[in-house]
C-alpha atoms as a PDB file:
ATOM      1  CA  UNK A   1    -131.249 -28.381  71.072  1.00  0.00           C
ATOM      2  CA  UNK A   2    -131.086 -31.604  69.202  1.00  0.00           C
ATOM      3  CA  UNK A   3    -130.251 -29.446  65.798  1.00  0.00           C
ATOM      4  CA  UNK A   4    -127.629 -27.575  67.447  1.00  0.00           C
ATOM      5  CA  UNK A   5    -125.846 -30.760  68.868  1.00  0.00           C
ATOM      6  CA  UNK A   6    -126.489 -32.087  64.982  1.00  0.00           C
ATOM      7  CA  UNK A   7    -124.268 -28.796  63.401  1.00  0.00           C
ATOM      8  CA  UNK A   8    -121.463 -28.943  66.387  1.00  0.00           C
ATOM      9  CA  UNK A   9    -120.952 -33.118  65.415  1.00  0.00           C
ATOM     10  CA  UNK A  10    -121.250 -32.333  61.657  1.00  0.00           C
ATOM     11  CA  UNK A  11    -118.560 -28.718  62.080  1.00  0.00           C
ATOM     12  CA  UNK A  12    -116.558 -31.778  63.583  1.00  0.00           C
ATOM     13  CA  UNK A  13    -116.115 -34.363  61.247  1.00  0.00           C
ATOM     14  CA  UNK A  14    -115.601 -31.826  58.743  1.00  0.00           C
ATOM     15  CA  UNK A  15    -112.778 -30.270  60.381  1.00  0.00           C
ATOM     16  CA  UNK A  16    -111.125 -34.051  61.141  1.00  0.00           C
ATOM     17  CA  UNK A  17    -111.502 -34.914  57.189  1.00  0.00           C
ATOM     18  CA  UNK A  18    -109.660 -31.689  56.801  1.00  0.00           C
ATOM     19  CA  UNK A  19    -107.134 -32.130  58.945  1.00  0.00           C
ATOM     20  CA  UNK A  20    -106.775 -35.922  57.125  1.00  0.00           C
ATOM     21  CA  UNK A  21    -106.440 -34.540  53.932  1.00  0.00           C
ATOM     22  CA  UNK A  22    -103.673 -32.071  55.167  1.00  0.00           C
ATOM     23  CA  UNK A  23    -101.869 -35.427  57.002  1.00  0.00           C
ATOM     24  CA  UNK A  24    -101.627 -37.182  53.431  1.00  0.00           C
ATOM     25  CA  UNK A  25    -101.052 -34.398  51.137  1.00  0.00           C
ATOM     26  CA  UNK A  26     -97.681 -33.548  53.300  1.00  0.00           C
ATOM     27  CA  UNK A  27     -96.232 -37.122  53.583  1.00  0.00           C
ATOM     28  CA  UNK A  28     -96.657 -37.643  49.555  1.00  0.00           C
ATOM     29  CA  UNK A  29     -94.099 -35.545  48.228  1.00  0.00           C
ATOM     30  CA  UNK A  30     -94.626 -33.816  44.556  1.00  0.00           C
ATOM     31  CA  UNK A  31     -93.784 -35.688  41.715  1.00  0.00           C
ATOM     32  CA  UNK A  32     -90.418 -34.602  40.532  1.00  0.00           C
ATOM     33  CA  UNK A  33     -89.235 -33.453  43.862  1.00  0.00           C
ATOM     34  CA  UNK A  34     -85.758 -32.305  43.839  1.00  0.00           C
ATOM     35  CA  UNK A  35     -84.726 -33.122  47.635  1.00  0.00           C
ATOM     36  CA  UNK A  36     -85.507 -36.732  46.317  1.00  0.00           C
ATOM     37  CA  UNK A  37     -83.757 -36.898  43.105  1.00  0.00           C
ATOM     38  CA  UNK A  38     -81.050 -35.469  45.114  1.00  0.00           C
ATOM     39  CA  UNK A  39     -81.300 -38.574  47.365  1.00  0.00           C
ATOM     40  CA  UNK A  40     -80.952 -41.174  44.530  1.00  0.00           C
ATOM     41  CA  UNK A  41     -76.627 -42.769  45.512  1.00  0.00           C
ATOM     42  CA  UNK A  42     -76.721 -43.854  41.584  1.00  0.00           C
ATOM     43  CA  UNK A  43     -77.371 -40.196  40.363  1.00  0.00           C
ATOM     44  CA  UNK A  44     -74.085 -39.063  38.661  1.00  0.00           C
ATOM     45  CA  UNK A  45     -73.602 -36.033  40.822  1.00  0.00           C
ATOM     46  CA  UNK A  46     -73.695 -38.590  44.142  1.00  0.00           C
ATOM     47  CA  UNK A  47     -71.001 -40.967  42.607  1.00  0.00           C
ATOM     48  CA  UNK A  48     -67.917 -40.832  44.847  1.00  0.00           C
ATOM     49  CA  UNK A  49     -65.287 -41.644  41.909  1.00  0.00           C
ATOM     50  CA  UNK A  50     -61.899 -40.910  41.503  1.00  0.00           C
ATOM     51  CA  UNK A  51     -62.302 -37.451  39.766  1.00  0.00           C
ATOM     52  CA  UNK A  52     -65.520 -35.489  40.618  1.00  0.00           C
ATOM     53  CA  UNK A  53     -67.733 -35.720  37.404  1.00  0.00           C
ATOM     54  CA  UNK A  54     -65.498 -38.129  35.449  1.00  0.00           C
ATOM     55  CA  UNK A  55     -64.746 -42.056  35.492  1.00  0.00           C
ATOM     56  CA  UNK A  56     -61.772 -43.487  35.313  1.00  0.00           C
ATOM     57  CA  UNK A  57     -61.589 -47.580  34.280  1.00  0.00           C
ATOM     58  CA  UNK A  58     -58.722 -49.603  34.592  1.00  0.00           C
ATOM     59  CA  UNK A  59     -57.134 -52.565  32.029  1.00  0.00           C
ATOM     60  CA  UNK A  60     -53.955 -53.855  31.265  1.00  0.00           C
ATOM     61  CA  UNK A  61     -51.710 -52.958  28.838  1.00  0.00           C
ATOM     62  CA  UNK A  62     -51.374 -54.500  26.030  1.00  0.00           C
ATOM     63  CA  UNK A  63     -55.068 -54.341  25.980  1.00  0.00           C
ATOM     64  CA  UNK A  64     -55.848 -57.727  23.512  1.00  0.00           C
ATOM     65  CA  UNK A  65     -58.592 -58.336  21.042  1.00  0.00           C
ATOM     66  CA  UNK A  66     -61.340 -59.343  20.901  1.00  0.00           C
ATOM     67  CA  UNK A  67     -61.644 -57.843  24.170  1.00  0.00           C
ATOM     68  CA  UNK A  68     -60.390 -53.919  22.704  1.00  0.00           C
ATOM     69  CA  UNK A  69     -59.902 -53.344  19.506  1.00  0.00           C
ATOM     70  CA  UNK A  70     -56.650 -52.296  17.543  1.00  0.00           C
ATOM     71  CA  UNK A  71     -56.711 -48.317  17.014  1.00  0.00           C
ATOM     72  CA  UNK A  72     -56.121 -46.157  14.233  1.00  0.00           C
ATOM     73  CA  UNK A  73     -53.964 -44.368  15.133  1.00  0.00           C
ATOM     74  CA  UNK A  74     -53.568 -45.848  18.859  1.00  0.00           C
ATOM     75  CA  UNK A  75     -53.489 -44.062  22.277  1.00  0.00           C
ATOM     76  CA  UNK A  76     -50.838 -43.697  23.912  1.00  0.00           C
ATOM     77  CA  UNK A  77     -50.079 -45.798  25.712  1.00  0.00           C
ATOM     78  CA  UNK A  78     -52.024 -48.566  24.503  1.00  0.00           C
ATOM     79  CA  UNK A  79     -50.397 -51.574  22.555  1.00  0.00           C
ATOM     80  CA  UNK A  80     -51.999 -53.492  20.241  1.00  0.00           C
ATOM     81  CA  UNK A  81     -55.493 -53.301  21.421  1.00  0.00           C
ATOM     82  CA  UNK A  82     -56.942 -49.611  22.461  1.00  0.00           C
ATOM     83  CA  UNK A  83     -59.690 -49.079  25.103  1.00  0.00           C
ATOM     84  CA  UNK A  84     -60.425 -45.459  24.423  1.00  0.00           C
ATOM     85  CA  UNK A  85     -62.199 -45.477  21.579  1.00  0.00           C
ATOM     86  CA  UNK A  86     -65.124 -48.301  21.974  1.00  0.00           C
ATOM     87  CA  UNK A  87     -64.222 -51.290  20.199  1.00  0.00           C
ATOM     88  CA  UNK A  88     -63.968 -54.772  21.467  1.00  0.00           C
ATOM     89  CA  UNK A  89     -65.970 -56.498  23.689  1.00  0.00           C
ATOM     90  CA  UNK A  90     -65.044 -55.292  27.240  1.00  0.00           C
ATOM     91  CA  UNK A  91     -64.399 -51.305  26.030  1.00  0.00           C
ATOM     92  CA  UNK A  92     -68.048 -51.538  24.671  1.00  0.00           C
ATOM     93  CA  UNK A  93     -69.515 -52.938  27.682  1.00  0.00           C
ATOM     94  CA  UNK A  94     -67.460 -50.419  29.888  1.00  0.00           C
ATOM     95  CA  UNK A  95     -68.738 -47.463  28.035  1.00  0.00           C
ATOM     96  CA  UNK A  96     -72.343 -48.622  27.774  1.00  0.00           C
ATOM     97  CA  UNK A  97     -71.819 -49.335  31.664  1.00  0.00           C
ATOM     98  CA  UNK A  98     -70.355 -45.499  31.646  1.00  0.00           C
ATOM     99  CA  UNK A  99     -73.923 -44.609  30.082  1.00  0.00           C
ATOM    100  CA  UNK A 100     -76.144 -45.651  31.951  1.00  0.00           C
ATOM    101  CA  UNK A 101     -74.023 -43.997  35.046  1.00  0.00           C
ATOM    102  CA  UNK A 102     -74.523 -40.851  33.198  1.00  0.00           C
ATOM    103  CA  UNK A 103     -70.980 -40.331  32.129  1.00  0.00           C
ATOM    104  CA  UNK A 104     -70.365 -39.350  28.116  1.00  0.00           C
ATOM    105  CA  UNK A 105     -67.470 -41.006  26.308  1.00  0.00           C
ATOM    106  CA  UNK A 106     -65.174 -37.420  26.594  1.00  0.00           C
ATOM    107  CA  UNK A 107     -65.807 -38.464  30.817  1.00  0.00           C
ATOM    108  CA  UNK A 108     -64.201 -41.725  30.993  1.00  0.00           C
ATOM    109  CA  UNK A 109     -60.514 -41.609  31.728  1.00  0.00           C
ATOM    110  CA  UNK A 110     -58.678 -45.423  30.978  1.00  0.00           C
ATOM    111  CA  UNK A 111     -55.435 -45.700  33.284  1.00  0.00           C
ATOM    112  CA  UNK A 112     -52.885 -48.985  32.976  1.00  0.00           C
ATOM    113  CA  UNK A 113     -53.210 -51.871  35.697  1.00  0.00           C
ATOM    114  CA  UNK A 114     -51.803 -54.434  35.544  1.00  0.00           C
ATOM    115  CA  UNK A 115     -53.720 -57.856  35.569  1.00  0.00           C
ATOM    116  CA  UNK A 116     -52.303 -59.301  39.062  1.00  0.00           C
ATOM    117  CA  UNK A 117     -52.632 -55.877  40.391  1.00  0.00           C
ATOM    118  CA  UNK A 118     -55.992 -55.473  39.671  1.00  0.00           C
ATOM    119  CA  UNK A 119     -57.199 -57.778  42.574  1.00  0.00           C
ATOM    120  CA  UNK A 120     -54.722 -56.892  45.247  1.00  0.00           C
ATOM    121  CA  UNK A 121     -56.003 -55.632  48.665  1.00  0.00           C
ATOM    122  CA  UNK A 122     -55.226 -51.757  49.064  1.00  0.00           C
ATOM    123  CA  UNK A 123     -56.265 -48.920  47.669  1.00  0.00           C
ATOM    124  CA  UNK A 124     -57.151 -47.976  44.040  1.00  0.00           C
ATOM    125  CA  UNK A 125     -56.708 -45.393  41.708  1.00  0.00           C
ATOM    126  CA  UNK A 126     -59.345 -46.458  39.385  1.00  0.00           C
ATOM    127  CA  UNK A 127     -63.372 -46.590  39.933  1.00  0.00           C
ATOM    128  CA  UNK A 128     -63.703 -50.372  38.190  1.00  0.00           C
ATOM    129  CA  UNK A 129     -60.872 -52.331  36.604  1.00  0.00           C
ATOM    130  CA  UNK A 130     -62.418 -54.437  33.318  1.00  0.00           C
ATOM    131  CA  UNK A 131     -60.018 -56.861  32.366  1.00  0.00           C
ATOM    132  CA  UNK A 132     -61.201 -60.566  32.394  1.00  0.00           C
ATOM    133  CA  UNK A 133     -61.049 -60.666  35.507  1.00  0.00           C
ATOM    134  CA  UNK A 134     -63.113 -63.837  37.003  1.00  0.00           C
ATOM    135  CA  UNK A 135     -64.569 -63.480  40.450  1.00  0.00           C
ATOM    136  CA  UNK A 136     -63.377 -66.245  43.272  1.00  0.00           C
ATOM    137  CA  UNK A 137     -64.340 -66.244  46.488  1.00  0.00           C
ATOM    138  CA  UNK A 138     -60.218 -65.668  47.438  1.00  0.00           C
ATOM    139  CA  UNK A 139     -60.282 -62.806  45.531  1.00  0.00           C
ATOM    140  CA  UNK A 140     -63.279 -61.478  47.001  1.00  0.00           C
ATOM    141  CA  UNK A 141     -61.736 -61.146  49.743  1.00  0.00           C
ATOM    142  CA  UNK A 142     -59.034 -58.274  48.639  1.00  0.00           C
ATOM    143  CA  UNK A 143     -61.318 -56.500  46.269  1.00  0.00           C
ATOM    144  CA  UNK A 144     -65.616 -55.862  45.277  1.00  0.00           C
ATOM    145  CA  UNK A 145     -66.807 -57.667  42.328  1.00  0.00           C
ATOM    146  CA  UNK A 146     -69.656 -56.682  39.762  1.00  0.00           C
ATOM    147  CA  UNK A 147     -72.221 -59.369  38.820  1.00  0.00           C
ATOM    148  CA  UNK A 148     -71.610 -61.277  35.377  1.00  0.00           C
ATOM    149  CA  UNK A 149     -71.169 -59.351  32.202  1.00  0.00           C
ATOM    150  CA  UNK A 150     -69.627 -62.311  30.283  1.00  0.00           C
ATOM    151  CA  UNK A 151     -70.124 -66.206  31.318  1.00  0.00           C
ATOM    152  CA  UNK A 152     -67.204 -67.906  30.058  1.00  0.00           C
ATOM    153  CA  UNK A 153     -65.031 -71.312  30.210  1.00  0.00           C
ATOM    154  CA  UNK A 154     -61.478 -71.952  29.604  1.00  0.00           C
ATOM    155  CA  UNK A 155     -59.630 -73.682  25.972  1.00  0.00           C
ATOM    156  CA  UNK A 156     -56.841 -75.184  25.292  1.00  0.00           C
ATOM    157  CA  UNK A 157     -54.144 -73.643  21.858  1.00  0.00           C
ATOM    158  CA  UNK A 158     -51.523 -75.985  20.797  1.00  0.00           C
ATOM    159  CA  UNK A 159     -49.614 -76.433  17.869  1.00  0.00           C
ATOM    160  CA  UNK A 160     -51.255 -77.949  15.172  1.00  0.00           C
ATOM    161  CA  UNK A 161     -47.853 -80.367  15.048  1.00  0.00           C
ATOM    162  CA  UNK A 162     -48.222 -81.064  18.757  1.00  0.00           C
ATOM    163  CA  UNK A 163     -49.388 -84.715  19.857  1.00  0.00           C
ATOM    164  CA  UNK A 164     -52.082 -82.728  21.826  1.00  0.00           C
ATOM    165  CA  UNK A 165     -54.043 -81.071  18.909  1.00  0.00           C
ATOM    166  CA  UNK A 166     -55.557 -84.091  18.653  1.00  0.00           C
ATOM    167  CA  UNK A 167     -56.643 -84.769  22.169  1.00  0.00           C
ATOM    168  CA  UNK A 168     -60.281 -85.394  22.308  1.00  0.00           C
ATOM    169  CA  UNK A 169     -60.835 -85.839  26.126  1.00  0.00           C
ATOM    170  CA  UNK A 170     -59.102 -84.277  29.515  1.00  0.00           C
ATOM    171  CA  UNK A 171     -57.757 -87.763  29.960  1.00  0.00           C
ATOM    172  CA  UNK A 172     -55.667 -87.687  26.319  1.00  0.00           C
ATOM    173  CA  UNK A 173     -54.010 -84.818  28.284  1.00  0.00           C
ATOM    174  CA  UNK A 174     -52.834 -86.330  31.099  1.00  0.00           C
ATOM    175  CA  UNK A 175     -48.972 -86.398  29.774  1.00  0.00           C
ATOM    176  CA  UNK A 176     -48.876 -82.904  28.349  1.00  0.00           C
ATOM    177  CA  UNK A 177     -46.917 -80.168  29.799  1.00  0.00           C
ATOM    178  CA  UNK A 178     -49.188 -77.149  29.914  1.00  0.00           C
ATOM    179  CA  UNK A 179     -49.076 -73.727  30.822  1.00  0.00           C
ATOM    180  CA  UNK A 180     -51.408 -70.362  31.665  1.00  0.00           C
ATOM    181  CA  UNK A 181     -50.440 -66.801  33.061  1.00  0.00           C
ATOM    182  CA  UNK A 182     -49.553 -65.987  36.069  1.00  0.00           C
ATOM    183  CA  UNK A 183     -52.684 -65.334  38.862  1.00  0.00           C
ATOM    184  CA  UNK A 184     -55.215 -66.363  36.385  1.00  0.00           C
ATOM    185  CA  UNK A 185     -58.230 -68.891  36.668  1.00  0.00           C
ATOM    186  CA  UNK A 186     -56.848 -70.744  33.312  1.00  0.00           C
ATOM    187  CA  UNK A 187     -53.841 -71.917  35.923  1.00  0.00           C
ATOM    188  CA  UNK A 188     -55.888 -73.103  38.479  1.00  0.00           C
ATOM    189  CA  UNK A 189     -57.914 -74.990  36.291  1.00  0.00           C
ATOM    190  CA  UNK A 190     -54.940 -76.768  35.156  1.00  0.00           C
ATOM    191  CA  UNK A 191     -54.162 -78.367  38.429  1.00  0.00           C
ATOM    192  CA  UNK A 192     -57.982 -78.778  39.414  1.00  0.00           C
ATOM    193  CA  UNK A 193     -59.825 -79.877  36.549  1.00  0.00           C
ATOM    194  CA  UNK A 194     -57.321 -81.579  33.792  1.00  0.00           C
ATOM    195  CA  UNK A 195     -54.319 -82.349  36.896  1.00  0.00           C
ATOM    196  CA  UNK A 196     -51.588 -83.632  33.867  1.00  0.00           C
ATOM    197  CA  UNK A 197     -48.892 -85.397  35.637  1.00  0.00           C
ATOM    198  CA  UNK A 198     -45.882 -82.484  35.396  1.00  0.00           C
ATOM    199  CA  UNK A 199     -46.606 -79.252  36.877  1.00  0.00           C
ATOM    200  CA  UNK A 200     -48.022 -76.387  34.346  1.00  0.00           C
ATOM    201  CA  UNK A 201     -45.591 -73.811  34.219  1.00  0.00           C
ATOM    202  CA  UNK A 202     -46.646 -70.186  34.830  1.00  0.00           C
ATOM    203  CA  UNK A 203     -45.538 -66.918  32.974  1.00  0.00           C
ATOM    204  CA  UNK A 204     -45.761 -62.965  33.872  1.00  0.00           C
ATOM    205  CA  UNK A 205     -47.557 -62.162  30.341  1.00  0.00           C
ATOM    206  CA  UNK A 206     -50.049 -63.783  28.143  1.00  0.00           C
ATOM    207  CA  UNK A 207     -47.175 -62.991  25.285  1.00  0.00           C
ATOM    208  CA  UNK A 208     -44.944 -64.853  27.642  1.00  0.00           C
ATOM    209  CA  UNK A 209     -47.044 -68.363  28.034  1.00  0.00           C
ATOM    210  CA  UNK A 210     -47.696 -67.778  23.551  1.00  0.00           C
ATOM    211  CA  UNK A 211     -43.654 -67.941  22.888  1.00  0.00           C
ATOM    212  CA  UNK A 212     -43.074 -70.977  25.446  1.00  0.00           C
ATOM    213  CA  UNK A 213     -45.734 -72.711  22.943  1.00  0.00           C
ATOM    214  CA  UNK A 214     -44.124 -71.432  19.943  1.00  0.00           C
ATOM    215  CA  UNK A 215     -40.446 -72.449  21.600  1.00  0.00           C
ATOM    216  CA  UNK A 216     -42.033 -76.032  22.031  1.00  0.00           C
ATOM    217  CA  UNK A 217     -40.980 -75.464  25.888  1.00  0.00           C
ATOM    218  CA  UNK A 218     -44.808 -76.024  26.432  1.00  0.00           C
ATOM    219  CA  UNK A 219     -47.166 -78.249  24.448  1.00  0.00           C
ATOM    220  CA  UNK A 220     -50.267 -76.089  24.714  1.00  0.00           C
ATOM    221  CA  UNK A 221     -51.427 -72.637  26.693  1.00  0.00           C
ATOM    222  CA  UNK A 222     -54.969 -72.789  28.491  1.00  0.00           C
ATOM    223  CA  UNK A 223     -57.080 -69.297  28.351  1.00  0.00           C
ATOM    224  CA  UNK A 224     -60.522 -68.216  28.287  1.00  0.00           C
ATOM    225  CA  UNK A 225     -62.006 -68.926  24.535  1.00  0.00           C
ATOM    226  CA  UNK A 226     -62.480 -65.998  23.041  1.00  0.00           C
ATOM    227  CA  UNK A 227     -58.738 -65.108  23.722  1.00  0.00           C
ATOM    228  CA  UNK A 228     -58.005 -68.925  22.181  1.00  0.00           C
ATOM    229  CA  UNK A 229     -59.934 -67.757  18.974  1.00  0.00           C
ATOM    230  CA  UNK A 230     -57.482 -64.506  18.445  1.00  0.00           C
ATOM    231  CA  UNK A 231     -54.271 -66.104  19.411  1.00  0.00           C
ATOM    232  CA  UNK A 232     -54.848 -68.886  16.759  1.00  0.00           C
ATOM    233  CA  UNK A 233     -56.297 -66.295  14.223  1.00  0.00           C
ATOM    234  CA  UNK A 234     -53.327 -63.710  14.881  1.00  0.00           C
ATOM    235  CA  UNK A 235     -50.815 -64.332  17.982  1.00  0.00           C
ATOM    236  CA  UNK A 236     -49.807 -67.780  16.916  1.00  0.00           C
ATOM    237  CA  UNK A 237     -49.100 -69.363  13.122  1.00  0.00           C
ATOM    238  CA  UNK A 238     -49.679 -73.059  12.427  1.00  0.00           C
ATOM    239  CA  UNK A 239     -51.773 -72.957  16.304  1.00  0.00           C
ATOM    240  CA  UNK A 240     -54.998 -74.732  16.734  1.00  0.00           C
ATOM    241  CA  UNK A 241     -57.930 -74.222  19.296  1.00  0.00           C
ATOM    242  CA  UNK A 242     -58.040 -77.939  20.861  1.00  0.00           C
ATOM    243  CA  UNK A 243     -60.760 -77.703  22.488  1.00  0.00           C
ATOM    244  CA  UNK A 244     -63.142 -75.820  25.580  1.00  0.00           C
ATOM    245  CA  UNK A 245     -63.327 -76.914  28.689  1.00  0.00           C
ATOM    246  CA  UNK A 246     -66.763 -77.304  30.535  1.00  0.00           C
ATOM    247  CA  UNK A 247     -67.700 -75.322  33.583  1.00  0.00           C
ATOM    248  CA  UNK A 248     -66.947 -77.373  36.739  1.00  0.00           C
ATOM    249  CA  UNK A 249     -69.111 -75.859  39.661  1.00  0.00           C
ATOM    250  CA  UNK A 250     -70.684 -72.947  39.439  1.00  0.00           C
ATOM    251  CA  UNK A 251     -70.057 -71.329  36.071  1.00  0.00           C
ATOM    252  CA  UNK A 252     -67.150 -68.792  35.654  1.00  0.00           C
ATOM    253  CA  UNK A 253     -67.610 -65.163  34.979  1.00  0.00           C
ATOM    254  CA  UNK A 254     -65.643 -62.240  33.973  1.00  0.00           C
ATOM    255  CA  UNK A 255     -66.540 -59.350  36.506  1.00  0.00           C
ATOM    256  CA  UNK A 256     -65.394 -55.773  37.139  1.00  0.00           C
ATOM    257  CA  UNK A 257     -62.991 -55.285  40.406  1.00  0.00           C
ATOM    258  CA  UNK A 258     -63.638 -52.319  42.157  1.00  0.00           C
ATOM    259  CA  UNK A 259     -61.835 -51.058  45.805  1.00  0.00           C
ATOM    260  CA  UNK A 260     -63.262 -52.530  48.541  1.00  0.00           C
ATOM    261  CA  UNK A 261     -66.461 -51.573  50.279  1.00  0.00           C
ATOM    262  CA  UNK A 262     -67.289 -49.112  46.704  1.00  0.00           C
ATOM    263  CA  UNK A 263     -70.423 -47.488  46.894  1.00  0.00           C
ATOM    264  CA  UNK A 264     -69.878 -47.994  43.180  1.00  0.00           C
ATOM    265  CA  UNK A 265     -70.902 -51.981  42.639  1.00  0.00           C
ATOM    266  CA  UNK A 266     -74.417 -51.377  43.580  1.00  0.00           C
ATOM    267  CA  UNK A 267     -74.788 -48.429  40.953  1.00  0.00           C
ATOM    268  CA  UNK A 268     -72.941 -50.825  38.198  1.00  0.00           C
ATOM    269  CA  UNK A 269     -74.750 -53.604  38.819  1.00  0.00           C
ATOM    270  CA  UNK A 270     -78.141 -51.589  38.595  1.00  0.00           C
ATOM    271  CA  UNK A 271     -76.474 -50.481  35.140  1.00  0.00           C
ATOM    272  CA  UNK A 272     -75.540 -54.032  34.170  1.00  0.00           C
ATOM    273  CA  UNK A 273     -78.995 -55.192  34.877  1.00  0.00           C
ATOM    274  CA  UNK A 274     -80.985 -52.496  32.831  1.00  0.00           C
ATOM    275  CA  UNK A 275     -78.334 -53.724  29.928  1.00  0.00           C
ATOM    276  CA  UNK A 276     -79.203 -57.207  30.150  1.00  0.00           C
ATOM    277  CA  UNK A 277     -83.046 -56.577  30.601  1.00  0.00           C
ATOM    278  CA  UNK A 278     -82.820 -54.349  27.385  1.00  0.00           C
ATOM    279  CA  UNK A 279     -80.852 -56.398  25.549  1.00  0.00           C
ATOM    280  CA  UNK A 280     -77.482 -54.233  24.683  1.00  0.00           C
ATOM    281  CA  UNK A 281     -75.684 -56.628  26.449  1.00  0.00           C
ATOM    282  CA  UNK A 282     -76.656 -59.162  24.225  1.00  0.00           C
ATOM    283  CA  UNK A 283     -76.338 -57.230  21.130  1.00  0.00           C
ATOM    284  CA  UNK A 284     -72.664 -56.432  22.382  1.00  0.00           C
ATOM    285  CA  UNK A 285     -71.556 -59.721  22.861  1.00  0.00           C
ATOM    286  CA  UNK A 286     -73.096 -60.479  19.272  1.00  0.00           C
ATOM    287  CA  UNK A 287     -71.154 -57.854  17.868  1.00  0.00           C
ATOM    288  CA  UNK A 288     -68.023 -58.789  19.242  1.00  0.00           C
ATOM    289  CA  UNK A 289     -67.246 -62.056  20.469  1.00  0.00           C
ATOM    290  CA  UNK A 290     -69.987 -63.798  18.171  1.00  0.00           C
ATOM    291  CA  UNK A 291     -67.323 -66.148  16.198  1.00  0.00           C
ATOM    292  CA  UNK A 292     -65.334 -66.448  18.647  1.00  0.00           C
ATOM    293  CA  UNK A 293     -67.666 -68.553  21.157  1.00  0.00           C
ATOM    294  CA  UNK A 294     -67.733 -72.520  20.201  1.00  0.00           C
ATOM    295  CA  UNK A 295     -65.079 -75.292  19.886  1.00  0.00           C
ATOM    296  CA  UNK A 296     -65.422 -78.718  20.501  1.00  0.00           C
ATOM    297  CA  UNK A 297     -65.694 -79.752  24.496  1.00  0.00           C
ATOM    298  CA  UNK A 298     -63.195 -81.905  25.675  1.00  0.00           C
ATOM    299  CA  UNK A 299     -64.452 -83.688  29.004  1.00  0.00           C
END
């Protein structure tokens, strides 16, 4: 009797292990399993973009250096700079960004938008808009913003005959009548951070704010640095960088502006990390924007 009992508790156990086994071998999907892949938001056939299976990027036209790069012949209907074809700073990071979505370079469609527009509540008609566009909290509220791709602080251009091309402090600019595009963060740190004692005047167009210094209406135009570097080099003769600015609070970024509520940031900012941890990021910014990143610091 005893053996029997000893066969009926051993038949048991077995038949639990079995049953075990079964449990875990159905709640570990196969490697490689397709109804997961499938699952994956960042995949390229799950992206919700503007045209199925292609992505369009928005930036304003013209399209300056070093931030895209002349063309040979150029795109229509790009002036001076042209996004399509990879060169320049921000058209290198977009398309590397494009990459690592899964999208080739013959997938990515470029579409005008204006700088002020780019950050206006409503709807969009691109996927991201790259465009120096710094995040704010204000403007976080109309629009989605990207983590960093480029840290970056504001300079001053002037005239090398201007009284100001000597300034060597904030405070030797107190008397100076500046000026900065319309809706930008150069503006606003005018009337925070160097608060001269006549009110900067603001124009519609980067070209705009270059011929009020060139008309001697203004005495010097504030923009990020790497734009200071190619208006003195090519926008502006006899012009002169006078100097950066330092970061005042949390440092300023450039970041992509996407509609708001895009199931697109968290995909781009996956793709932005994996090109910081491998280093293309780096190596862009190298490439592009590597002589055009120091000037004195006036404080």
């Amino acid at each position: 009797m005893r053996k029997l009992l000893l066969l009926v508790l051993v038949a048991a156990l077995a038949a639990f292990a079995a049953g075990c086994g079964s449990d875990d071998e159905e709640a570990t999907p196969p490697a490689g399993d397709t109804a997961t892949e499938a699952a994956d938001p960042c995949a390229k056939e799950n992206l919700d973009t503007q045209t199925a299976g292609r992505l369009t990027i928005g930036t304003d036209n013209p399209a300056y250096p070093p931030w895209f790069e002349i063309g040979e012949p150029a795109t229509e209907p790009w002036e001076l700079g042209d996004p399509t074809n990879g060169d320049g700073f921000e058209s290198a990071v977009a398309y590397a960004v494009a990459g690592e979505l899964g999208f080739s370079q013959d997938e990515v469609d470029w579409t005008v938008v204006p700088f002020d527009q780019s950050f206006r509540p409503g709807p969009k008609d691109f996927d991201f808009d790259i465009n120096q566009i710094s995040y704010s909290d204000e403007r976080a509220q109309a629009v989605d913003f990207s983590d960093s791709y480029y840290d970056v602080n504001q300079a001053l251009v002037a005239l090398q005959a201007n009284e100001i091309a000597g300034a060597q402090s904030i405070a030797d600019l107190k008397d100076a009548k500046l000026g900065a595009p319309v809706g930008t963060t150069s503006y606003q740190y005018i009337v925070d951070n160097i608060e001269p004692s006549s009110q900067p005047s603001v124009y519609n167009t980067l070209n705009d704010a270059i011929s009020a210094v060139k008309a001697r209406q203004i005495d010097g135009v504030v923009v990020d640095l790497p734009t200071a570097f190619f208006i003195t080099a090519a926008q502006l003769e006899n012009s002169t960088i006078v100097g950066q600015f330092p970061a005042v609070g949390e440092q300023e970024y450039f970041a992509m502006a996407f509609e708001q509520d895009s199931p697109l940031v968290d995909c781009v900012n996956a793709a932005l990390a994996r090109l910081t941890d491998s280093g293309r990021l780096a190596e862009i910014q190298q490439e592009w924007l590597s002589d055009k990143a120091d000037a004195p610091v006036l404080e």
